[in-house]
Structures are given as C-alpha cells and as structure tokens.
N, C-alpha and C. Protein backbone atom coordinates (compact mmCIF):
# COMPACT_ATOMS: atom_id res chain seq x y z
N UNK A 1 15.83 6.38 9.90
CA UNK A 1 15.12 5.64 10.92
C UNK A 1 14.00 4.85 10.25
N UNK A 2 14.17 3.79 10.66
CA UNK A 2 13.33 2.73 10.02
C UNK A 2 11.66 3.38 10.25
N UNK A 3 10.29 2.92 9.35
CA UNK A 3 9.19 3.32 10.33
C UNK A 3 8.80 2.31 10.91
N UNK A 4 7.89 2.72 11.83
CA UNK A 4 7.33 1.98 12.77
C UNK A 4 5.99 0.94 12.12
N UNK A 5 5.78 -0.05 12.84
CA UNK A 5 4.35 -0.98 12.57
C UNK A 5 3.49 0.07 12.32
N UNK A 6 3.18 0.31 13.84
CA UNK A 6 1.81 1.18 13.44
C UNK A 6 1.92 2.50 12.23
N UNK A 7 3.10 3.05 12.06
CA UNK A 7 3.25 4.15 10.93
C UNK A 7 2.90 3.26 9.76
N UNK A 8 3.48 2.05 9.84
CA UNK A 8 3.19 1.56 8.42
C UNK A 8 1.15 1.20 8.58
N UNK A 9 1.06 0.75 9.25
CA UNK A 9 -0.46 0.31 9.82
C UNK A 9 -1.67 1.61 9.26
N UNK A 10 -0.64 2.79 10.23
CA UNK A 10 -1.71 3.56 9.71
C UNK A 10 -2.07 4.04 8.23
N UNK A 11 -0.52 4.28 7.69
CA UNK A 11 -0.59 4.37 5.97
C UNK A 11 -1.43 3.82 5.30
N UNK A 12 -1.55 2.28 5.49
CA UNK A 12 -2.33 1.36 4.46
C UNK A 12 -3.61 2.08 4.85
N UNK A 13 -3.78 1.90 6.29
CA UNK A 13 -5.32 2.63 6.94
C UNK A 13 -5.81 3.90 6.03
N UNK A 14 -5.15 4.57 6.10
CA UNK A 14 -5.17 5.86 5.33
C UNK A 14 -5.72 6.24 3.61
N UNK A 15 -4.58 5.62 3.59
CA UNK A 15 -4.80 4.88 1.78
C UNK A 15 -6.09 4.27 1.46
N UNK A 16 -6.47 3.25 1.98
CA UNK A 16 -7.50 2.15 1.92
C UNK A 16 -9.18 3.82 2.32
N UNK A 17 -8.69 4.12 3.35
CA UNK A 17 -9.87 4.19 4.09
C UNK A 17 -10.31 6.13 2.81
N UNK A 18 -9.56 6.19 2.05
CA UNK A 18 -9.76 7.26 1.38
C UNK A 18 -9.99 7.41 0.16
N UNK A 19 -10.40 5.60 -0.38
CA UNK A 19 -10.67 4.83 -1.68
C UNK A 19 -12.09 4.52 -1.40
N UNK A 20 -12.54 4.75 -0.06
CA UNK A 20 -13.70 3.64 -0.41
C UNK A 20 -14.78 4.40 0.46
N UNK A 21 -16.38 4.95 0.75
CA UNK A 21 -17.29 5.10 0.75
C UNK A 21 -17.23 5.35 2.54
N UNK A 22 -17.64 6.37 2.80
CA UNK A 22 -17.72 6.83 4.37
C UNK A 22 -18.44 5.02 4.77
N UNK A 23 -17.90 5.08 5.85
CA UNK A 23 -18.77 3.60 7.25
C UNK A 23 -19.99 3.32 7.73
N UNK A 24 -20.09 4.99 8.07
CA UNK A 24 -21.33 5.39 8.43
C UNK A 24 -21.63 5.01 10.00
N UNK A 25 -20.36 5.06 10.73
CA UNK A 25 -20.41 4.71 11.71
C UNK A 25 -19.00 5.11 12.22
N UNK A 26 -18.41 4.95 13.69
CA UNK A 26 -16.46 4.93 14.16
C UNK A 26 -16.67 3.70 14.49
N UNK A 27 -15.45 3.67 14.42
CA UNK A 27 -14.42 2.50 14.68
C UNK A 27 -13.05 3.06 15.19
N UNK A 28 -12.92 2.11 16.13
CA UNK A 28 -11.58 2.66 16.60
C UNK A 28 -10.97 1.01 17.15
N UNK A 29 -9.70 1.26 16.54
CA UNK A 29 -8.44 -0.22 16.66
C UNK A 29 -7.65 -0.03 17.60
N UNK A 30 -7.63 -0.65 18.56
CA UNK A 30 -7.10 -0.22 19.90
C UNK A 30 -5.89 -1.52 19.88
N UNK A 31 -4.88 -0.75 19.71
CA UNK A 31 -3.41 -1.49 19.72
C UNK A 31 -2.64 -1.62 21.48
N UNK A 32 -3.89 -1.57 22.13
CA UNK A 32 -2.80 -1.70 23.66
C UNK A 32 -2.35 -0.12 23.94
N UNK A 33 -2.80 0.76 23.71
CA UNK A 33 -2.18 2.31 23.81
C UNK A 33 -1.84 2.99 23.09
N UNK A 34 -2.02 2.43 21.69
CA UNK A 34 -2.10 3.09 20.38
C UNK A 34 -3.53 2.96 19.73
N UNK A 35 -3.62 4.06 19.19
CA UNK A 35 -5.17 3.85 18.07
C UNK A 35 -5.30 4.73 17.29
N UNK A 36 -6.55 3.80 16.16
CA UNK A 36 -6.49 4.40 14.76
C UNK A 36 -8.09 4.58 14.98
N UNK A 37 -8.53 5.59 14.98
CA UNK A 37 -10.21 5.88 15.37
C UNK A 37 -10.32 6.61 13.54
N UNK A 38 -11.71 5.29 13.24
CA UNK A 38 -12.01 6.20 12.32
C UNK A 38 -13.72 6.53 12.17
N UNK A 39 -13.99 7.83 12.06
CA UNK A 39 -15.12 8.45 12.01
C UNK A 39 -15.89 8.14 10.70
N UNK A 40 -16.42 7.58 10.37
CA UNK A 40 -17.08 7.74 8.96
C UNK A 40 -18.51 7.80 9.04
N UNK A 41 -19.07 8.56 9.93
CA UNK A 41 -20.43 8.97 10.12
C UNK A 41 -20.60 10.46 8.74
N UNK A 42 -19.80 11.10 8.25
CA UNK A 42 -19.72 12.36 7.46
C UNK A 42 -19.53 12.11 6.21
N UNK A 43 -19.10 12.90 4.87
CA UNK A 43 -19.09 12.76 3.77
C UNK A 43 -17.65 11.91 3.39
N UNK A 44 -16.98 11.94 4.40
CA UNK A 44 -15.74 11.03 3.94
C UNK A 44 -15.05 10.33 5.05
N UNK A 45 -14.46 9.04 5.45
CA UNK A 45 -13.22 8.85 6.59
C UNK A 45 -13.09 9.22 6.71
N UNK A 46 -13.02 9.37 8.33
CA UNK A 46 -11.59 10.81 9.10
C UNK A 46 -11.20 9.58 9.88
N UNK A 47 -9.29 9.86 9.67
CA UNK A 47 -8.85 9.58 10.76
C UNK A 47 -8.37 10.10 11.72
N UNK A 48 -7.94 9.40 13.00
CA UNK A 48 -7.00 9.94 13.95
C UNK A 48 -6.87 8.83 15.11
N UNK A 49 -5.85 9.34 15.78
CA UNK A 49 -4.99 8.40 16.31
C UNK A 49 -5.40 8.84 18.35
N UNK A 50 -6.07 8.91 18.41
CA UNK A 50 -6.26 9.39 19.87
C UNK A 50 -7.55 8.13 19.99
N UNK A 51 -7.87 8.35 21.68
CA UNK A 51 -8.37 7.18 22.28
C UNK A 51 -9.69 7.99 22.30
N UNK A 52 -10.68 7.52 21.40
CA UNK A 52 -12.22 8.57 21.31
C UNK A 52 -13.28 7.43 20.83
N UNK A 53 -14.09 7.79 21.44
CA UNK A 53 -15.44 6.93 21.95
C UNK A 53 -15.84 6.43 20.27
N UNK A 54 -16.00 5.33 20.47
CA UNK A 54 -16.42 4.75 18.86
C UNK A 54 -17.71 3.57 19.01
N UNK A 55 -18.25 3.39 18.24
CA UNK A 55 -19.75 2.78 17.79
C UNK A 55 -18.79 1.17 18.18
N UNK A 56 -17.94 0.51 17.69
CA UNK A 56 -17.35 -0.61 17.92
C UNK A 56 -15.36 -0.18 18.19
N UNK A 57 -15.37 -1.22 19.11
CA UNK A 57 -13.99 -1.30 19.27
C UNK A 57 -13.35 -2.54 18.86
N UNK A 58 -12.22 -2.12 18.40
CA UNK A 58 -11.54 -3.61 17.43
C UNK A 58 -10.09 -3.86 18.67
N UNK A 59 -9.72 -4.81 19.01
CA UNK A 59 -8.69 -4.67 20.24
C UNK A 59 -8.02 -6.02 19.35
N UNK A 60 -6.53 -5.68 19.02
CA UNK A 60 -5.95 -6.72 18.33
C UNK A 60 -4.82 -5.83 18.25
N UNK A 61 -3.13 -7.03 18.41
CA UNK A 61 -2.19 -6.56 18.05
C UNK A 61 -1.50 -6.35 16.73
N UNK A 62 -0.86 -4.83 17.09
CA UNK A 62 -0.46 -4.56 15.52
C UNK A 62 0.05 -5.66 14.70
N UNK A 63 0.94 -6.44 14.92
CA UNK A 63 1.25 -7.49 14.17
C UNK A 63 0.23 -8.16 13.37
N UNK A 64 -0.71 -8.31 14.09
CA UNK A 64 -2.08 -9.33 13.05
C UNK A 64 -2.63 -8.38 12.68
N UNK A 65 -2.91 -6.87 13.31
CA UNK A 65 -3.37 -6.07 12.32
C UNK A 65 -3.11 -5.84 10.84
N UNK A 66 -1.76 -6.10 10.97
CA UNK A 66 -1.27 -5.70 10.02
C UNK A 66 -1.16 -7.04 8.85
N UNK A 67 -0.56 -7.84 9.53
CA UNK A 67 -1.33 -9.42 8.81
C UNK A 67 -2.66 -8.98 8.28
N UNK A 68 -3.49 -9.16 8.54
CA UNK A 68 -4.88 -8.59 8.03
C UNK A 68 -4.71 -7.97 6.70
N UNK A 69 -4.27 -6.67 7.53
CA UNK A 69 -4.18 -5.84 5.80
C UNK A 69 -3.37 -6.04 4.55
N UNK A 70 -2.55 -6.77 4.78
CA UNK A 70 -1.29 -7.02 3.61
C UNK A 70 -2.06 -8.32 3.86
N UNK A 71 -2.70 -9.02 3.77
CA UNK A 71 -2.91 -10.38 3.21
C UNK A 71 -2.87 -11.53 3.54
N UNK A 72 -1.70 -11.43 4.92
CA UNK A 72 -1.56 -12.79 5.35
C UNK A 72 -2.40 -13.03 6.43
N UNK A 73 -2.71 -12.48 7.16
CA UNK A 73 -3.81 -13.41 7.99
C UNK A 73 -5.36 -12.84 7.70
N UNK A 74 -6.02 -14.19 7.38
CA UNK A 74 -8.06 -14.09 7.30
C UNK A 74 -8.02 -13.47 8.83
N UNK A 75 -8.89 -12.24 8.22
CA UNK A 75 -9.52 -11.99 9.30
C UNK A 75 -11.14 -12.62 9.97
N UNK A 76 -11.10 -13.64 9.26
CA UNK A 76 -11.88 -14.46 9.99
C UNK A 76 -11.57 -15.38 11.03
N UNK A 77 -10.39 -16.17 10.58
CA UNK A 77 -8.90 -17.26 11.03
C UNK A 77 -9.01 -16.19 12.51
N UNK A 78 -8.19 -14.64 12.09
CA UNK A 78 -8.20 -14.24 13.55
C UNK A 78 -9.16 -13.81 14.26
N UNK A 79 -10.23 -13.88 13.85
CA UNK A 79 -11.42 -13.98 15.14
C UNK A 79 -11.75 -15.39 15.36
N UNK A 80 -11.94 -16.28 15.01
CA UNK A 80 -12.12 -17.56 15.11
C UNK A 80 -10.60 -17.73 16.64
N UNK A 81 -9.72 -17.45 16.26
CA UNK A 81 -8.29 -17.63 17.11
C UNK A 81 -8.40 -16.59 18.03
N UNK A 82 -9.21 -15.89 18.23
CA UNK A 82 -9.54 -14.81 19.46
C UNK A 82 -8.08 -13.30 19.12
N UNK A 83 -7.86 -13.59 18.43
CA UNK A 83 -6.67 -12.86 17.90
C UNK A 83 -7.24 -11.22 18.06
N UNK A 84 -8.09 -11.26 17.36
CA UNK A 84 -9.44 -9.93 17.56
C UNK A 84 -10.44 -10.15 18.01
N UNK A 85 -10.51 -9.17 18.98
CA UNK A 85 -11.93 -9.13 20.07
C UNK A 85 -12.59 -7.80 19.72
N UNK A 86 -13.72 -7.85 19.64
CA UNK A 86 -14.77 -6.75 19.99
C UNK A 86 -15.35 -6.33 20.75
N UNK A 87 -15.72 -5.05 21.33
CA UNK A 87 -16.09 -4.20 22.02
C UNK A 87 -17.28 -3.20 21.77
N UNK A 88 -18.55 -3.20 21.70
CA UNK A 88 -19.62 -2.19 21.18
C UNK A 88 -20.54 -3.32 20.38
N UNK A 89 -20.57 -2.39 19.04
CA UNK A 89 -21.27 -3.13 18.36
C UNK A 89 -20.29 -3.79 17.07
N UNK A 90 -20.31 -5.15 17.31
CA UNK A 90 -19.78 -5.63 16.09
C UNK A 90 -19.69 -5.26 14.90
N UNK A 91 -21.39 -5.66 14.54
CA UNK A 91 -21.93 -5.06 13.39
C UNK A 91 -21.06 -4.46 12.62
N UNK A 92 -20.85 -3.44 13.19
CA UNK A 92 -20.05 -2.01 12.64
C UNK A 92 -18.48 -2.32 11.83
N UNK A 93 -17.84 -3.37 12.41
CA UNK A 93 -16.64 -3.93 12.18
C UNK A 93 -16.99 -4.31 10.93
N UNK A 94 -17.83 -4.75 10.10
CA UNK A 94 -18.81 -5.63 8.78
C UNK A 94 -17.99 -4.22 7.90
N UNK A 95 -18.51 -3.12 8.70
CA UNK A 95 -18.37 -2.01 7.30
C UNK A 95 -16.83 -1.61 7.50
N UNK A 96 -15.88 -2.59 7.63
CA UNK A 96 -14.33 -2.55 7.15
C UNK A 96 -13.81 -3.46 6.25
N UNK A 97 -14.88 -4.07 6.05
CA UNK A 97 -14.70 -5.52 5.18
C UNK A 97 -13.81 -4.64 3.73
N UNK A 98 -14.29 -3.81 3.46
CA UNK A 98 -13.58 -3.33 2.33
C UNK A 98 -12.40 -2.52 2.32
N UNK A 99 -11.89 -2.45 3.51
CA UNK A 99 -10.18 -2.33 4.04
C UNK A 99 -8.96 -3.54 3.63
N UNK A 100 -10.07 -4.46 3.62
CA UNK A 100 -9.00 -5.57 3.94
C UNK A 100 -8.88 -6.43 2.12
C-alpha cells in the first residue's frame, strides 16, 4: 500500500523537527481534519497528530504543505497566494523557518 501525503508529510516533519533546536513555542498544521501539533516549549520537539490548542495555527493543504518542504513551493509565494493562513500568533510560525 502506497503511503499517504500526510504519512509522507509527517516523516519529513519528524526528521526535520528532531535535527534542529526545541521552538519554544506549539504549532499545530491543520490539514482540514488532519494535524501535525508540534510542542517545542521542552527540551526537544514533540510531535503528534491530534487537534490540541497551539500558540499559532498554520491552516494549508497537504499538497503545498508538502511543496514547502521538499522545495517546490516558497513559503513566502504561498502566503503571499493565501495558500497559508494563520491563526494565533504568527510570530511563532518564524520559528519553523528551519523546517523548510
């Protein structure tokens, strides 16, 4: 069985988010009824996939999510294109810059 977007979505998430320096804040990527909430208020990322209260919300479909992370779409291009919207505090979205 082939995997799924978001399985692949979350992998890179995973990978990425376990290379690089707690957030110091959540974030949670709200795929329409899927999500990748990540905690990095503690000594390292945590993820998980449930719908839990976060400092900023990122609301964008997996497809450009995933554009994003493999390279092909600026995630600037897709906020400029409304592609990704925010929810909370922006700000907070700044400390994923090193995901991408």
């Amino acid at each position: 069985m082939a995997e799924s977007l978001f399985d692949e979505i979350l992998a890179i998430v995973t990978e990425k988010s376990s290379q690089v320096d707690p957030i110091g804040s959540s974030v949670k990527v709200d795929f329409g009824g899927k999500y990748i909430h990540m905690d990095g208020t503690g000594s390292s990322n945590q993820l998980a996939t449930k719908d839990k209260q976060a400092d900023c919300t990122i609301k964008v479909k997996e497809a450009d999510f995933h554009a994003i992370l493999t390279g092909e779409l600026n995630p600037l291009t897709a906020i400029m294109k409304q592609q990704v919207k925010f929810e909370g505090n922006p700000a907070v979205a700044l400390a994923l810059t090193s995901l991408f």
